[in-house]
Protein backbone atom coordinates (compact mmCIF):
# COMPACT_ATOMS: atom_id res chain seq x y z
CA UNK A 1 22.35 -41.87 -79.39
CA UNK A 2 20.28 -39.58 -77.27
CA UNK A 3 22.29 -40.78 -74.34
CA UNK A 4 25.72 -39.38 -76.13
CA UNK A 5 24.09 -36.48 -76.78
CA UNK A 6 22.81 -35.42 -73.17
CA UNK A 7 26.73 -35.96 -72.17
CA UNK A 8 28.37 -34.25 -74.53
CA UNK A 9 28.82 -31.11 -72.85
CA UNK A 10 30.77 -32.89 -70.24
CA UNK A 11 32.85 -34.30 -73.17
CA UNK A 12 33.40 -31.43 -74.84
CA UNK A 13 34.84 -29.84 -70.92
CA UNK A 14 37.03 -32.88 -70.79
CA UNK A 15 38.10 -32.46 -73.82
CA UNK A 16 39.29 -28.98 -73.72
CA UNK A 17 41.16 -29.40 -70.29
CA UNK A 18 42.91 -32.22 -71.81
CA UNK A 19 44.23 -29.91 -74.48
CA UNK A 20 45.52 -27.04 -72.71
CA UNK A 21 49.45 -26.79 -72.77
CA UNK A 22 50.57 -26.81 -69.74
CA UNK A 23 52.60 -29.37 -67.16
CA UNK A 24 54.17 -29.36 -64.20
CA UNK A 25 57.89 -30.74 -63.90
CA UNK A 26 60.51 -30.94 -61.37
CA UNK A 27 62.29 -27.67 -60.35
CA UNK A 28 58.80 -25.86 -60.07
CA UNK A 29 59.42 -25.60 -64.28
CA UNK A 30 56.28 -25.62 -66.42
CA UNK A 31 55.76 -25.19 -70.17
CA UNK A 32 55.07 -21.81 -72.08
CA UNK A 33 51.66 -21.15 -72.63
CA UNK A 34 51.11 -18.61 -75.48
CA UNK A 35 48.71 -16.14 -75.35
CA UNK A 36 47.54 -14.82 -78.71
CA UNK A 37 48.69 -11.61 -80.03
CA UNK A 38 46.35 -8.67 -79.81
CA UNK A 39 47.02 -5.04 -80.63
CA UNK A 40 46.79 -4.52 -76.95
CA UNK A 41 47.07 -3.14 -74.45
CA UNK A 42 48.03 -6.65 -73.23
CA UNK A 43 48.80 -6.56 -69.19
CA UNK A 44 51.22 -8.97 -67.79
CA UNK A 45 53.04 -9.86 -64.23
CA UNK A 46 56.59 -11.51 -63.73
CA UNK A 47 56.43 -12.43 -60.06
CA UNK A 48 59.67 -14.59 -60.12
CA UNK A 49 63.26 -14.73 -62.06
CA UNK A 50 64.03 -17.61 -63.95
CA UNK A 51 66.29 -20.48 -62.68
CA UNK A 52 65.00 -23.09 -64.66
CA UNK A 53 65.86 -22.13 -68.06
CA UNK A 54 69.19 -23.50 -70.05
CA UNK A 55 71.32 -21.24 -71.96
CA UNK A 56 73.75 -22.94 -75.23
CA UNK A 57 76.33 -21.44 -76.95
CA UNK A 58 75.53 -21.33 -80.53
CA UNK A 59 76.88 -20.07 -84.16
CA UNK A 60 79.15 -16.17 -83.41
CA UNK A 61 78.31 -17.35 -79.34
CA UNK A 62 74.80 -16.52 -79.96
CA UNK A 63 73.15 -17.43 -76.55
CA UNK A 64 70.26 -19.89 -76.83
CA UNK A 65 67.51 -20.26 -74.19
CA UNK A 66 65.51 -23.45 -74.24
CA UNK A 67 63.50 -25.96 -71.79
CA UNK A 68 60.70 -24.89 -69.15
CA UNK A 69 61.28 -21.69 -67.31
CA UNK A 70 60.51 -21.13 -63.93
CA UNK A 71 56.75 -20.40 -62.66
CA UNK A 72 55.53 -16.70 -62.94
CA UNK A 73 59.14 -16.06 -64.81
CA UNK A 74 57.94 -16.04 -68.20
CA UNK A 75 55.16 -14.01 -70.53
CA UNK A 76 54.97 -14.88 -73.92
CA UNK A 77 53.04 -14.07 -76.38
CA UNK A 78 52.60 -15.44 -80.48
CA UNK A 79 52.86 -12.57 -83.08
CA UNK A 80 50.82 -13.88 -85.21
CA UNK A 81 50.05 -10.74 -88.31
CA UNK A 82 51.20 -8.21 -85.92
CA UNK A 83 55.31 -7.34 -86.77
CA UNK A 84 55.39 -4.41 -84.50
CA UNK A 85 55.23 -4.69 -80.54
CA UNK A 86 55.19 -1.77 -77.79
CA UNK A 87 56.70 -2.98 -74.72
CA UNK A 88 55.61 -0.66 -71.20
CA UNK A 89 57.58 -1.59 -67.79
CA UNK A 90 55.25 -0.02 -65.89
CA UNK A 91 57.00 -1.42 -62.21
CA UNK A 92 59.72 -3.37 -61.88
CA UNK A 93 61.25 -4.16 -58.79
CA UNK A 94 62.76 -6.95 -56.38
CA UNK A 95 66.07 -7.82 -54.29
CA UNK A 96 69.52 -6.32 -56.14
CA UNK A 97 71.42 -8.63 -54.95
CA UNK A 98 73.87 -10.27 -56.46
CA UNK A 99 72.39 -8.39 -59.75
CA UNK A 100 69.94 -5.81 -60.09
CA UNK A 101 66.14 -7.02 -61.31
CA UNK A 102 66.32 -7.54 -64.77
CA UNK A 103 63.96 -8.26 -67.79
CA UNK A 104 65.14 -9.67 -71.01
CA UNK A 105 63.22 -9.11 -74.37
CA UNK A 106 63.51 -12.72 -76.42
CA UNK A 107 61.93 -13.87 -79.92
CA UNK A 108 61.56 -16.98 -81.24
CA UNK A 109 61.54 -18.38 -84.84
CA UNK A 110 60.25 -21.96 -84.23
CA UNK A 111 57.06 -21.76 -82.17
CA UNK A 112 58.18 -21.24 -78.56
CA UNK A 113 61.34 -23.92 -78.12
CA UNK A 114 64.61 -21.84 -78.88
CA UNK A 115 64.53 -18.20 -77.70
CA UNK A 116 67.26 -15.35 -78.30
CA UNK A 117 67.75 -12.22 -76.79
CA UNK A 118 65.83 -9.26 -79.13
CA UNK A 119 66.55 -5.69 -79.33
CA UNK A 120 64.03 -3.00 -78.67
CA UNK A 121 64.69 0.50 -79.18
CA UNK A 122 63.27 3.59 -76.64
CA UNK A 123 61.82 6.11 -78.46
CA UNK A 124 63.28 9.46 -77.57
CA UNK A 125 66.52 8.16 -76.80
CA UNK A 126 69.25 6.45 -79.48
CA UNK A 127 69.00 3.81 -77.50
CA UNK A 128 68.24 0.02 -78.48
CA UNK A 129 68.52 -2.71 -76.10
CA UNK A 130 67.31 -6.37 -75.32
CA UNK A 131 67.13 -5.83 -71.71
CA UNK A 132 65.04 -3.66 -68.49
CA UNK A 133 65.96 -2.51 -65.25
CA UNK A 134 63.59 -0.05 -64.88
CA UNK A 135 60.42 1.29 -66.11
CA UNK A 136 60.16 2.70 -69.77
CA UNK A 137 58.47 2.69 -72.96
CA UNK A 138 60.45 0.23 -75.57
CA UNK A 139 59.28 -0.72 -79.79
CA UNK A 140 60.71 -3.25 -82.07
CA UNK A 141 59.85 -5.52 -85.16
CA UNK A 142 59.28 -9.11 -84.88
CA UNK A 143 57.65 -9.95 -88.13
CA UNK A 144 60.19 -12.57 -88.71
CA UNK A 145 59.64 -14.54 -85.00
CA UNK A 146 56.66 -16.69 -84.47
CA UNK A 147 56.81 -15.82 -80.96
CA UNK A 148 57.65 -13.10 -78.40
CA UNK A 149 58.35 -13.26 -74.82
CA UNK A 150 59.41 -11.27 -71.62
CA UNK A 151 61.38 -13.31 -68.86
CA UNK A 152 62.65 -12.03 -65.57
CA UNK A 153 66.05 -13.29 -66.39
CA UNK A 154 68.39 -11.67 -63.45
CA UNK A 155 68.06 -10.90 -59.95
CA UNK A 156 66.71 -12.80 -56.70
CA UNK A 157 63.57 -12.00 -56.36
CA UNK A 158 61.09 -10.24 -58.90
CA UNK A 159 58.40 -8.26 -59.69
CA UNK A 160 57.48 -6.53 -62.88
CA UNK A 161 54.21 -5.24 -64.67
CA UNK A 162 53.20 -3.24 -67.76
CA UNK A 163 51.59 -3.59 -70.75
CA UNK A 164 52.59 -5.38 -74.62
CA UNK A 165 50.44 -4.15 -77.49
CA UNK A 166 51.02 -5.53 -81.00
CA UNK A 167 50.44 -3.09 -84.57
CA UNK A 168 50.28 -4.34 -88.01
CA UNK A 169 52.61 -2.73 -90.40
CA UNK A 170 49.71 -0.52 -91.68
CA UNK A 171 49.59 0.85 -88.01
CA UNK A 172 53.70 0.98 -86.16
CA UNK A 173 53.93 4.27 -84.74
CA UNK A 174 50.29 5.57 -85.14
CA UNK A 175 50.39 5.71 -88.94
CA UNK A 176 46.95 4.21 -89.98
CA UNK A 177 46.21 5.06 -93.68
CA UNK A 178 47.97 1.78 -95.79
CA UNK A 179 47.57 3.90 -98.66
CA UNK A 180 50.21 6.40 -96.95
CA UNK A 181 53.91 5.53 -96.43
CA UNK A 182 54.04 3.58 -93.26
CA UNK A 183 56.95 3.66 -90.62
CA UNK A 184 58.39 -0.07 -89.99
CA UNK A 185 62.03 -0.50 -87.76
CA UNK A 186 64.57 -2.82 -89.02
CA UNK A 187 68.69 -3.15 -87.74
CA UNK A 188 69.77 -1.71 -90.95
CA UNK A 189 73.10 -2.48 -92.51
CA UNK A 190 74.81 -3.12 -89.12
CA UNK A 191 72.64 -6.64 -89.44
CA UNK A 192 72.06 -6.38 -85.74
CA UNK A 193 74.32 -3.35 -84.58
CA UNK A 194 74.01 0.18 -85.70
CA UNK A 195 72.90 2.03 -87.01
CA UNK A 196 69.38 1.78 -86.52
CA UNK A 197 66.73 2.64 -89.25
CA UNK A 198 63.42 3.66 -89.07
CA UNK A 199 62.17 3.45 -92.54
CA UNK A 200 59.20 5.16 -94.31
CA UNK A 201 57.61 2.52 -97.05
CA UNK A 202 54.94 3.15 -99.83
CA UNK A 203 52.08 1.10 -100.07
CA UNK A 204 53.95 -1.24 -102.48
CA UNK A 205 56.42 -1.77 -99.75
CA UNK A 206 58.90 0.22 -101.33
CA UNK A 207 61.06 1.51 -99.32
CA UNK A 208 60.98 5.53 -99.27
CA UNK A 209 63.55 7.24 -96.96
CA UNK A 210 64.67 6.30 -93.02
CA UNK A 211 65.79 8.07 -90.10
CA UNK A 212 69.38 6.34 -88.47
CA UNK A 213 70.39 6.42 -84.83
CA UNK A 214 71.77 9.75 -85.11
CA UNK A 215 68.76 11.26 -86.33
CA UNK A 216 69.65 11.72 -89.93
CA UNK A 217 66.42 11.88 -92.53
CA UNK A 218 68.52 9.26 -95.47
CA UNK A 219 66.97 8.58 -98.74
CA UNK A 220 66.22 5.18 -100.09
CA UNK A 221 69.63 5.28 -101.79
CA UNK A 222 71.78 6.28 -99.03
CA UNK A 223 70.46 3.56 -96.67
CA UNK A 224 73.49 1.32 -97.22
CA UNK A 225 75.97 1.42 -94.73
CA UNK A 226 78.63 3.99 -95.30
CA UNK A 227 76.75 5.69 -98.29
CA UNK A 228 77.00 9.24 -97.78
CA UNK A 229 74.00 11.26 -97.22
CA UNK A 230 72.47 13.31 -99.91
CA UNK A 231 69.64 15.63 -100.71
CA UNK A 232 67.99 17.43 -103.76
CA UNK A 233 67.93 21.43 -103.91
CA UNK A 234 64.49 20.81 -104.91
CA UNK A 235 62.61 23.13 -107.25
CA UNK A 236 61.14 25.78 -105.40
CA UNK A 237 64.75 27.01 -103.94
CA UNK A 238 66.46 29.99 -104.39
CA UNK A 239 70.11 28.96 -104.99
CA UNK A 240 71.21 32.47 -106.11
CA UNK A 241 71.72 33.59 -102.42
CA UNK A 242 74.71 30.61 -102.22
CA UNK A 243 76.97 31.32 -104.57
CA UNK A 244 80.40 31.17 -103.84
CA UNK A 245 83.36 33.56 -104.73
CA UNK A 246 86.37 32.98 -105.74
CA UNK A 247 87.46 32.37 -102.04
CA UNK A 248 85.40 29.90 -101.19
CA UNK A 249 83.21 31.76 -99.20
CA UNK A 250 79.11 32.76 -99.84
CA UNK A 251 79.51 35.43 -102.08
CA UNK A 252 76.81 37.14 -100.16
CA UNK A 253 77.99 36.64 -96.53
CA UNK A 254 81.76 37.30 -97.91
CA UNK A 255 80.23 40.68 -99.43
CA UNK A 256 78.00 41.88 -95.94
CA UNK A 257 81.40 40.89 -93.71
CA UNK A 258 83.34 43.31 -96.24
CA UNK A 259 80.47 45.99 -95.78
CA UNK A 260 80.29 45.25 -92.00
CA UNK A 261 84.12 45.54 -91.56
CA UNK A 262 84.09 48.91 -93.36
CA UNK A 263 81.30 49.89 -90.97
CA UNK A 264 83.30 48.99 -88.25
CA UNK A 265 86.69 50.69 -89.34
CA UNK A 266 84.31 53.98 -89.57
CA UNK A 267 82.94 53.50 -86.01
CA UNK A 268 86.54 53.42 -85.08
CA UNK A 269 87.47 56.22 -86.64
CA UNK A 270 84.33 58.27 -85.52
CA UNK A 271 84.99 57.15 -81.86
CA UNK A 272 88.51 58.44 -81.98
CA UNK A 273 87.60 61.86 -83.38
CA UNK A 274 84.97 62.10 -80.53
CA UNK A 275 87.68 60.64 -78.14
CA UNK A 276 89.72 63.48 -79.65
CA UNK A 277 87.44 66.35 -79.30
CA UNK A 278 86.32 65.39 -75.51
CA UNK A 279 90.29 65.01 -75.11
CA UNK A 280 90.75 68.66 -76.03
CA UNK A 281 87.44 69.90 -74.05
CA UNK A 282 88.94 68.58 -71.26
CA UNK A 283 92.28 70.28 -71.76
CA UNK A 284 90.81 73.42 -73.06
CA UNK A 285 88.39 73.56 -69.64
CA UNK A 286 91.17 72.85 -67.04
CA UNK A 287 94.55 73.89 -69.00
CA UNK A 288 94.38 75.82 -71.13
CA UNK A 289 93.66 79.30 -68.98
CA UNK A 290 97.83 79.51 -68.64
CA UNK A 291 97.72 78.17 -65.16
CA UNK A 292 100.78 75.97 -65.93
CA UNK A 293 101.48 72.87 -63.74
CA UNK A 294 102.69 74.79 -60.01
CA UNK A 295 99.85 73.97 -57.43
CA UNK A 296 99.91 75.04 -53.68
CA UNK A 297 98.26 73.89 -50.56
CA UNK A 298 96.31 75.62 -47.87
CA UNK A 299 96.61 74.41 -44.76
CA UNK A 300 94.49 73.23 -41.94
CA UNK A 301 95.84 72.70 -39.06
CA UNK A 302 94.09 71.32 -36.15
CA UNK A 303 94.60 75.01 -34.83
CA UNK A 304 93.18 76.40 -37.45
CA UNK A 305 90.78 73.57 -39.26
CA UNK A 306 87.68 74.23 -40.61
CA UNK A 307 84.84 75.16 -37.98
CA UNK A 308 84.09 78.05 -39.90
CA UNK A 309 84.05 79.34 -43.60
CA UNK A 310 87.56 79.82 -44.49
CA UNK A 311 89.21 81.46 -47.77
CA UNK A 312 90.67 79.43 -49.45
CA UNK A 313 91.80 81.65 -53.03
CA UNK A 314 90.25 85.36 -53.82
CA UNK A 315 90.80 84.96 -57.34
CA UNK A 316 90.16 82.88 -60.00
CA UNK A 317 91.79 79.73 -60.49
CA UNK A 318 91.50 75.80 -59.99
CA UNK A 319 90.69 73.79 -56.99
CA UNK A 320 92.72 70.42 -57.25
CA UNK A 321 91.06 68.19 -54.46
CA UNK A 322 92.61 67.74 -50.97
CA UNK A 323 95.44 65.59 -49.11
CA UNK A 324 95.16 64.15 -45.75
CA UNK A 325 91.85 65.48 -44.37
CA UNK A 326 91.01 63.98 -41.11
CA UNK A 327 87.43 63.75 -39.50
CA UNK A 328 88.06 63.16 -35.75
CA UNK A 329 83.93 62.56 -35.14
CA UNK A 330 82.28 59.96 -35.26
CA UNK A 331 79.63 60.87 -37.66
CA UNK A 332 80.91 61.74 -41.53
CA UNK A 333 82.18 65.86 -42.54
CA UNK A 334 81.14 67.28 -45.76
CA UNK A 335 83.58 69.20 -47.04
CA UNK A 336 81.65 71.65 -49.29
CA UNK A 337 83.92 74.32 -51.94
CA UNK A 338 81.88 77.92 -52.99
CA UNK A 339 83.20 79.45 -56.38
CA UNK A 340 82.81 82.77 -55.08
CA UNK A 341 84.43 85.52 -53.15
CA UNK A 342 81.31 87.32 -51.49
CA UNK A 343 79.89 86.02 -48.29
CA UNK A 344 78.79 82.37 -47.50
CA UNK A 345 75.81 81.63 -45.36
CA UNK A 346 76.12 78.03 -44.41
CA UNK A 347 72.80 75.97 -44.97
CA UNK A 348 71.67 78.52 -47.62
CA UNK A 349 74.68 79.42 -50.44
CA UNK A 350 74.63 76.53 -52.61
CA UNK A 351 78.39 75.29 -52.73
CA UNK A 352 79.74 74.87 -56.05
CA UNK A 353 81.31 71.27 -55.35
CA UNK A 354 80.73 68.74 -52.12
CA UNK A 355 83.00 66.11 -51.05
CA UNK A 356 82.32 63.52 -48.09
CA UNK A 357 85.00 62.51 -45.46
CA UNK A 358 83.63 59.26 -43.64
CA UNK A 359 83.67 59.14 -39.95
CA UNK A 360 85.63 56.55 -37.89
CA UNK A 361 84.47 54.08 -35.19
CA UNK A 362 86.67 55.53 -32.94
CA UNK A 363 86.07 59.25 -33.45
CA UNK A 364 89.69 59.80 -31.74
CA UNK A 365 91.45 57.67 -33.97
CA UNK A 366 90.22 59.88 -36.51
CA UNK A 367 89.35 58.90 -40.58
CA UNK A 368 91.36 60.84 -43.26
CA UNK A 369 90.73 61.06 -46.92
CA UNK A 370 93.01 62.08 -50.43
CA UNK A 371 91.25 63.67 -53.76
CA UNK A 372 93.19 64.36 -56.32
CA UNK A 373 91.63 66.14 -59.30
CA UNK A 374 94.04 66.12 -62.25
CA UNK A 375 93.73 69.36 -64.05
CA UNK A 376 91.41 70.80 -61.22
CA UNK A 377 88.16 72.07 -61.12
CA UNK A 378 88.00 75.45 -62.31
CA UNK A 379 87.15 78.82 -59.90
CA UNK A 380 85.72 81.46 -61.72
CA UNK A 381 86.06 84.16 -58.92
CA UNK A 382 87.66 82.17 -55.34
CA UNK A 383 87.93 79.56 -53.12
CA UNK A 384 86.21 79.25 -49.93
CA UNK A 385 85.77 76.34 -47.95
CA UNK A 386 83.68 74.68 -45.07
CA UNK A 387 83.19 71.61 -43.07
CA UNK A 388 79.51 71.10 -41.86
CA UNK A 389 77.75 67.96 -40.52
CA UNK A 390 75.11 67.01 -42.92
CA UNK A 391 75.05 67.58 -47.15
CA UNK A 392 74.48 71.28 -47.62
CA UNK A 393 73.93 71.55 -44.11
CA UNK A 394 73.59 74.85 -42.06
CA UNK A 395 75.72 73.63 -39.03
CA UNK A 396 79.42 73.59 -39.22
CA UNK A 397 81.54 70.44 -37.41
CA UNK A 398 82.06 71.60 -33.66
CA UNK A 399 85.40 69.27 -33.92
CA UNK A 400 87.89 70.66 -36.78
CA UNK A 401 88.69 69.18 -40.02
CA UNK A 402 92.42 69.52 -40.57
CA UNK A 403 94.14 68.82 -44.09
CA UNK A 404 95.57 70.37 -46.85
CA UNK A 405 93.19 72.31 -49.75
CA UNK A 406 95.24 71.56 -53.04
CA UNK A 407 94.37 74.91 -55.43
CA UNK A 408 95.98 76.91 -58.67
């Protein structure tokens, strides 16, 4: 007896390694070996796609994957108490040819031997799929599967690794209080296809209200598929602001559009009476002094242009712009107009108006400018006129501005 008992460690190591499930078989195929579920995080590596699996046909061509995948193409995992399992790609990569590296989500309801394809949804998105060909953050249920797995299931070569971490009900999505309405997932009405729910369940495992793939907050009643979406005013809400009149419309909004239109038909009127009275300004200002609609034109000739002050009008009256005045420099001509009929000291009288004529590139080509004032400017006492060099400058142009001054 003491014999036995100074061996039995060795038995018990012989033991053990004769217990562990796994086994090599032809096609570089071995059998699943399940690692226990754990709320994670759980790190795994899929160094290889698998070529060893077979795929069935079964009931509505549900595809079935059984036998011995191949080596390094497999991580699976037994759910054990945990329904709820956060799936991170973390890298994925490998050859794209003839398909792009893939990773397929599977379950399993009979301890590891028949697999289907599962369907994990990406939070932030609306999106729930069964598959990965990239990195990203993916949450399901599998409370109903005894076992879950992730196989590299397309590509030529392959190489993926991330993290699974398993919840209990008490815990999906970071709720932690049992006592609290908890968050589980489930397919919803659409047994498999949307819309997805997210529902919110009492401690009793009642179920309290969801969210479906568009977003929508549903009550417990509206959950069925089709059932329209409805919601309860509640107690603490003022319904006297949505009242409708007898049009239909918010009796409120329907009363501040009236009141707003009103508001607007006044502004319109208001604006016309001002448009009116600047209207009449204007006419009252440049025609209304009896100076009819006969305008005449002084003349500068390149005889007789403007190097010097020139008189334009001695009297009152309007001056009405200018037609065809040419600058043959190459620099620009300010054409400057003095509302008097005393003398005019260029560089200190302050003209009464100032007008630009731009110079030309090629001074002898000369640059001509039209202004035409409709109604005029008005003259007090007369017209004279000047062409000098710079803006209220004290030197006159040494080459002539010729045109015609338009005046009443």
């Amino acid at each position: 007896m003491k014999k036995i008992l100074n061996h039995l460690p060795a038995l018990l190591i012989v033991l053990a390694c004769c217990c562990i499930p796994f086994a090599s078989n032809a096609g570089g195929a071995r059998s699943i070996v399940m690692a226990a579920a754990l709320p994670g995080p759980n790190y795994f590596t899929i160094s290889a796609v698998d070529t060893a699996s077979i795929t069935t046909t079964g009931t509505h061509s549900q595809a079935l994957v059984t036998g011995s995948p191949t080596i390094g193409s497999v991580k699976a995992w037994s759910t054990g108490t945990y329904p709820t399992v956060a799936v991170t790609i973390g890298a994925l990569t490998g050859t794209s040819s003839p398909s792009a590296p893939t990773v397929s989500f599977e379950k399993s309801n009979d301890g590891g031997t028949t697999w289907v394809a599962w369907q994990l949804y990406q939070p932030g998105t609306t999106v729930t799929t069964s598959t990965a060909t990239a990195v990203g953050i993916f949450v399901g249920q599998v409370g109903d599967a005894t076992n879950f797995r992730i196989r590299g299931s397309l590509g030529l070569t392959m190489s993926a690794t991330g993290t699974v971490a398993f919840f209990p009900a008490s815990n999906a999505y970071g709720v932690t209080n049992a006592a609290q309405p908890e968050v589980v997932a489930d397919q919803g009405a659409g047994n498999g296809a949307s819309p997805w729910y997210n529902f919110l369940v009492d401690s009793a495992g009642t179920n309290v209200a969801g969210v479906d793939s568009s977003h929508r907050v549903l009550t417990y009643d509206t959950l069925a598929a089709g059932a329209a979406v409805t919601s309860n005013a509640g107690t603490n809400l003022n319904t006297s602001l949505l009242a409708l009149e007898s049009g239909g419309n918010l009796a409120t909004v329907a009363t501040q559009t009236t009141t707003t239109a009103t508001q607007t038909t006044t502004t319109a009127t208001n604006t016309g009476t001002i448009a009116g009275a600047v209207s009449a300004s204007k006419m009252n200002v440049n025609l209304s002094s009896g100076y009819g609609s006969s305008w005449s034109g002084y003349p500068l000739t390149p005889g007789t242009g403007l190097t010097t002050v020139q008189t334009v009008s001695g009297s009152a009256g309007l001056f009405g712009g200018y037609l065809a005045c040419v600058n043959l420099t190459s620099a620009p001509a300010y054409i400057e107009v003095f509302d008097t009929t005393g003398a005019v000291t260029l560089g200190t009288t302050v003209p009464t108006y100032e007008f630009v004529i731009p110079a030309n590139a090629t001074a002898a080509n000369g640059a001509a400018a039209n202004l035409s004032i409709p109604g005029g400017l008005v003259i007090a006492n007369g017209i004279k006129v000047a062409a000098v060099t710079a803006s209220k400058g004290s030197s006159a142009v040494g080459t002539a501005v010729f045109g015609t001054i338009i005046y009443h």
